[in-house]
Every structure is written in structure tokens, then in C-alpha cells.
C-alpha atoms as a PDB file:
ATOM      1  CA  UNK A   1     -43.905  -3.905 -33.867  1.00  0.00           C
ATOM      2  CA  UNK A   2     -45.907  -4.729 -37.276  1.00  0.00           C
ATOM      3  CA  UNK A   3     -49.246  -5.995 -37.155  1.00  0.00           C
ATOM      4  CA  UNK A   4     -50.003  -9.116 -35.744  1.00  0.00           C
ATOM      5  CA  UNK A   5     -52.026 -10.550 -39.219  1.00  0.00           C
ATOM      6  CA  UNK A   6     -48.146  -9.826 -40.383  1.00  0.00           C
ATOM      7  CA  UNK A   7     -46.640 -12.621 -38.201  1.00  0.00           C
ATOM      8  CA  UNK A   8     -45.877 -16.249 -39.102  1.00  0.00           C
ATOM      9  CA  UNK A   9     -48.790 -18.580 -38.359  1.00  0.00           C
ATOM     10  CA  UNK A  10     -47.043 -19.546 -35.728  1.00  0.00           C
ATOM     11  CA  UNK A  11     -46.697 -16.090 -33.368  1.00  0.00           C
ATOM     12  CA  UNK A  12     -50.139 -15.814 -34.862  1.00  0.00           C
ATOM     13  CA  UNK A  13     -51.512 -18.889 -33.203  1.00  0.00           C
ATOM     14  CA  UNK A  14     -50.248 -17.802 -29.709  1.00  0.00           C
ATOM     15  CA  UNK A  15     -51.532 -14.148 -30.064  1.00  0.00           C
ATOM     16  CA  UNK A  16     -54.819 -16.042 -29.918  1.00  0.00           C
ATOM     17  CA  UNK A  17     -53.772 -18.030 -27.342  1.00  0.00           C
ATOM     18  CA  UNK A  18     -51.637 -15.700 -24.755  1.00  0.00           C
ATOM     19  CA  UNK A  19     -52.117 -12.179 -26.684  1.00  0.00           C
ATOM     20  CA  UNK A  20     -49.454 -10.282 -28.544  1.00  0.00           C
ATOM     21  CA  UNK A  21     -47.899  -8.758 -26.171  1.00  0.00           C
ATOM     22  CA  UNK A  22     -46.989 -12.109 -24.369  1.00  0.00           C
ATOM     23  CA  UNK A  23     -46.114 -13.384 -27.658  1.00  0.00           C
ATOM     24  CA  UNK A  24     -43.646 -10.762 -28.590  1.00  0.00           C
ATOM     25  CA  UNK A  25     -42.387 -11.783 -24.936  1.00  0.00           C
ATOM     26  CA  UNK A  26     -41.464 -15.342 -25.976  1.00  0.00           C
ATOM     27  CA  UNK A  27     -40.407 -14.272 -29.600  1.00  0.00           C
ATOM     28  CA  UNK A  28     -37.774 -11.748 -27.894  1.00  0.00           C
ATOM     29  CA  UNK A  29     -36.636 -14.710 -25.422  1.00  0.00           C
ATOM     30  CA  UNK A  30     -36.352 -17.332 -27.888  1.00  0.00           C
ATOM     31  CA  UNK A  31     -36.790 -16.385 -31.854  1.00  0.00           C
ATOM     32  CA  UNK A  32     -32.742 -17.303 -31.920  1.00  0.00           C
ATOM     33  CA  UNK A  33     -33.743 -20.966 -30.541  1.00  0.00           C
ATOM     34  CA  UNK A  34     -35.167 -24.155 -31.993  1.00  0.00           C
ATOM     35  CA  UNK A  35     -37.692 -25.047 -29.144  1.00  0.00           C
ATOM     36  CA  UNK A  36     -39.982 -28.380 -28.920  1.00  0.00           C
ATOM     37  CA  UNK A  37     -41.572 -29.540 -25.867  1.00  0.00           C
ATOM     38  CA  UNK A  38     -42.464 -32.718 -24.436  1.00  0.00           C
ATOM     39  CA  UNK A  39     -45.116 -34.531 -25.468  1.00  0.00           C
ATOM     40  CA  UNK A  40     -46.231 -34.678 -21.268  1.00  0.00           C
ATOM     41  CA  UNK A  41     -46.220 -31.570 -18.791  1.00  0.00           C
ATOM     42  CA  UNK A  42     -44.816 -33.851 -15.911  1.00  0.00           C
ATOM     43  CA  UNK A  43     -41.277 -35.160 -15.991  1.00  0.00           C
ATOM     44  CA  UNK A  44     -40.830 -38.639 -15.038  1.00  0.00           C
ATOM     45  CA  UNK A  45     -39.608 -37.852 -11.881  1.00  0.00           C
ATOM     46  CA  UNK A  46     -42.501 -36.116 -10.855  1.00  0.00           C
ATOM     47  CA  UNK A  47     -45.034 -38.618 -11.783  1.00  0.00           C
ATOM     48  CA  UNK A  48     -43.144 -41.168  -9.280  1.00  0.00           C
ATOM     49  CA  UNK A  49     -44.044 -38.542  -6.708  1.00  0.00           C
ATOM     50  CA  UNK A  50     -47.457 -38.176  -7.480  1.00  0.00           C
ATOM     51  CA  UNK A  51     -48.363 -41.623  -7.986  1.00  0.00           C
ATOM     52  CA  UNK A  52     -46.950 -42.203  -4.566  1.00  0.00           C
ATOM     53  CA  UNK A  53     -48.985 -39.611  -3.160  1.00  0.00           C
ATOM     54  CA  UNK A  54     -52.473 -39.944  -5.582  1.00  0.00           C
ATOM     55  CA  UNK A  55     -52.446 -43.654  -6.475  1.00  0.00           C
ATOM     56  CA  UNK A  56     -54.838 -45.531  -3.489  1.00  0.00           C
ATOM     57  CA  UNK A  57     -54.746 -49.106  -5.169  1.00  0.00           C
ATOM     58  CA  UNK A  58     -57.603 -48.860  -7.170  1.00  0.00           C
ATOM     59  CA  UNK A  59     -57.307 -45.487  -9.656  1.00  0.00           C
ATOM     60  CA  UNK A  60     -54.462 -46.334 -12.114  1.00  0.00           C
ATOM     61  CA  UNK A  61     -56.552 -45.924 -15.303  1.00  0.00           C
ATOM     62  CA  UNK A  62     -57.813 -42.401 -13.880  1.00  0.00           C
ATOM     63  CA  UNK A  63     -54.382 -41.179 -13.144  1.00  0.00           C
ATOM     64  CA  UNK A  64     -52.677 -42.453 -16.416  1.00  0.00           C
ATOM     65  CA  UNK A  65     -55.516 -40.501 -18.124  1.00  0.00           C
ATOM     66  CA  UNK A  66     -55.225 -37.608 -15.876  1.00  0.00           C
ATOM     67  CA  UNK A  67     -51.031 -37.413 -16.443  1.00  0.00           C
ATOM     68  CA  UNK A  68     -51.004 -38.115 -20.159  1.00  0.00           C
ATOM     69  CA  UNK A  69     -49.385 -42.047 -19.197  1.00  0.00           C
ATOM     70  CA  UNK A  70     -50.339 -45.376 -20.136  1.00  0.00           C
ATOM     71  CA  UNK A  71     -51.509 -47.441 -17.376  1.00  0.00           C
ATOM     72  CA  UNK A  72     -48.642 -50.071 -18.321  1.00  0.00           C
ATOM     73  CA  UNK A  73     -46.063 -47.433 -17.781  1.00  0.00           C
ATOM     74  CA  UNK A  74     -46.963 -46.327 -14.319  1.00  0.00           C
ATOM     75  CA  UNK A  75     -47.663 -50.393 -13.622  1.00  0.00           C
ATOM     76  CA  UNK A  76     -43.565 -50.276 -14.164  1.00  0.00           C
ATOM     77  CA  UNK A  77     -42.788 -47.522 -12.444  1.00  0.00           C
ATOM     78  CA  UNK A  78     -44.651 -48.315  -9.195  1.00  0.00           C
ATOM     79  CA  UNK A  79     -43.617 -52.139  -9.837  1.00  0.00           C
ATOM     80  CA  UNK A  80     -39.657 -50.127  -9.976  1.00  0.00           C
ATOM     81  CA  UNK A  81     -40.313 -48.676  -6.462  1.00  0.00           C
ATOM     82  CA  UNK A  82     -39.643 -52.251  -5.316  1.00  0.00           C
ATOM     83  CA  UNK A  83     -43.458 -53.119  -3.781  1.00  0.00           C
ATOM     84  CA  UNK A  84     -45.369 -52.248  -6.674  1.00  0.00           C
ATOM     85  CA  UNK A  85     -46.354 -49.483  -4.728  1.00  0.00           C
ATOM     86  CA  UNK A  86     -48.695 -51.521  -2.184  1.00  0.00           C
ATOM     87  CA  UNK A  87     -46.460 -51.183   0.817  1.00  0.00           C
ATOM     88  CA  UNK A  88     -47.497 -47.593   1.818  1.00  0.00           C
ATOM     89  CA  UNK A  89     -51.181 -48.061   1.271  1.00  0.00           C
ATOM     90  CA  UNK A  90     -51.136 -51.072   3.495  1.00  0.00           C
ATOM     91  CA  UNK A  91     -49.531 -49.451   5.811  1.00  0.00           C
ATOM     92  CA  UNK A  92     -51.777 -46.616   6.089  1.00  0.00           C
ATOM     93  CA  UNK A  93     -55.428 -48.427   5.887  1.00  0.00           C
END
């Protein structure tokens, strides 16, 4: 295929990023497609998970910064998983 310098700025940006070949990869998947991505990497339904799992009672601001959330938002969503997510750190310590 042409020459990379060719290329919309776009498929030139991720030839720095992931390398032409890659690129031409992703162009050949999806050049037919409108694509836009999320503004977070984990879907909502995985950050319930993980907070259950990660969140000890006292690191909210470091996971909200960690994830890409607002504290307030995972405040509702372990406030949503009916204890406020207390019950299974209690029960543990």
C-alpha cells in the first residue's frame, strides 16, 4: 500500500502509535465504519465488580482516579448495591 506520509492524519497518528502494519489491520476491519469509543475503558458493569473487590472503605478518591470516575459516581453505585458497599468489608475485618 502507498506510503504512510500519504495517509489521512488520522491512520497517520496510529502508525506512530501501533505501526503501519497494525494500522492497515484496523483500516481493512473498519474503514467502511463510523467508530467512536467511550470516553472510559471499563463498562459500568465492570467497575461494580471492581469496586467490590478493590474498594477497602477508605480509597474512593484513588480508585475514581485510577478508573477514569468521579468519586460521586461510584458513591452511587456502591450506595445502589443496597449497603453502600460496607457490608462485605465488615464482614471480612
Amino acid at each position: 500500500m502507498a506510503d504512510p506520509s500519504y495517509w489521512n492524519e488520522i491512520y497517520q497518528e496510529l502508525v506512530k502509535l501501533i505501526g503501519s502494519e497494525h494500522t492497515l489491520l484496523i483500516y481493512q476491519e473498519f474503514h467502511e465504519q463510523q467508530i467512536s469509543y467511550p470516553m472510559r475503558l471499563i463498562s459500568a458493569d465492570a467497575i461494580k465488580r471492581i469496586l467490590l473487590n478493590e474498594y477497602d472503605g477508605t480509597n474512593l478518591k484513588k480508585l475514581a482516579k485510577t478508573y477514569g470516575y468521579s468519586e460521586r459516581h461510584l458513591q452511587r453505585l456502591l450506595a445502589d448495591d443496597g449497603d453502600g458497599g460496607s457490608k462485605s468489608y465488615k464482614e471480612e475485618k
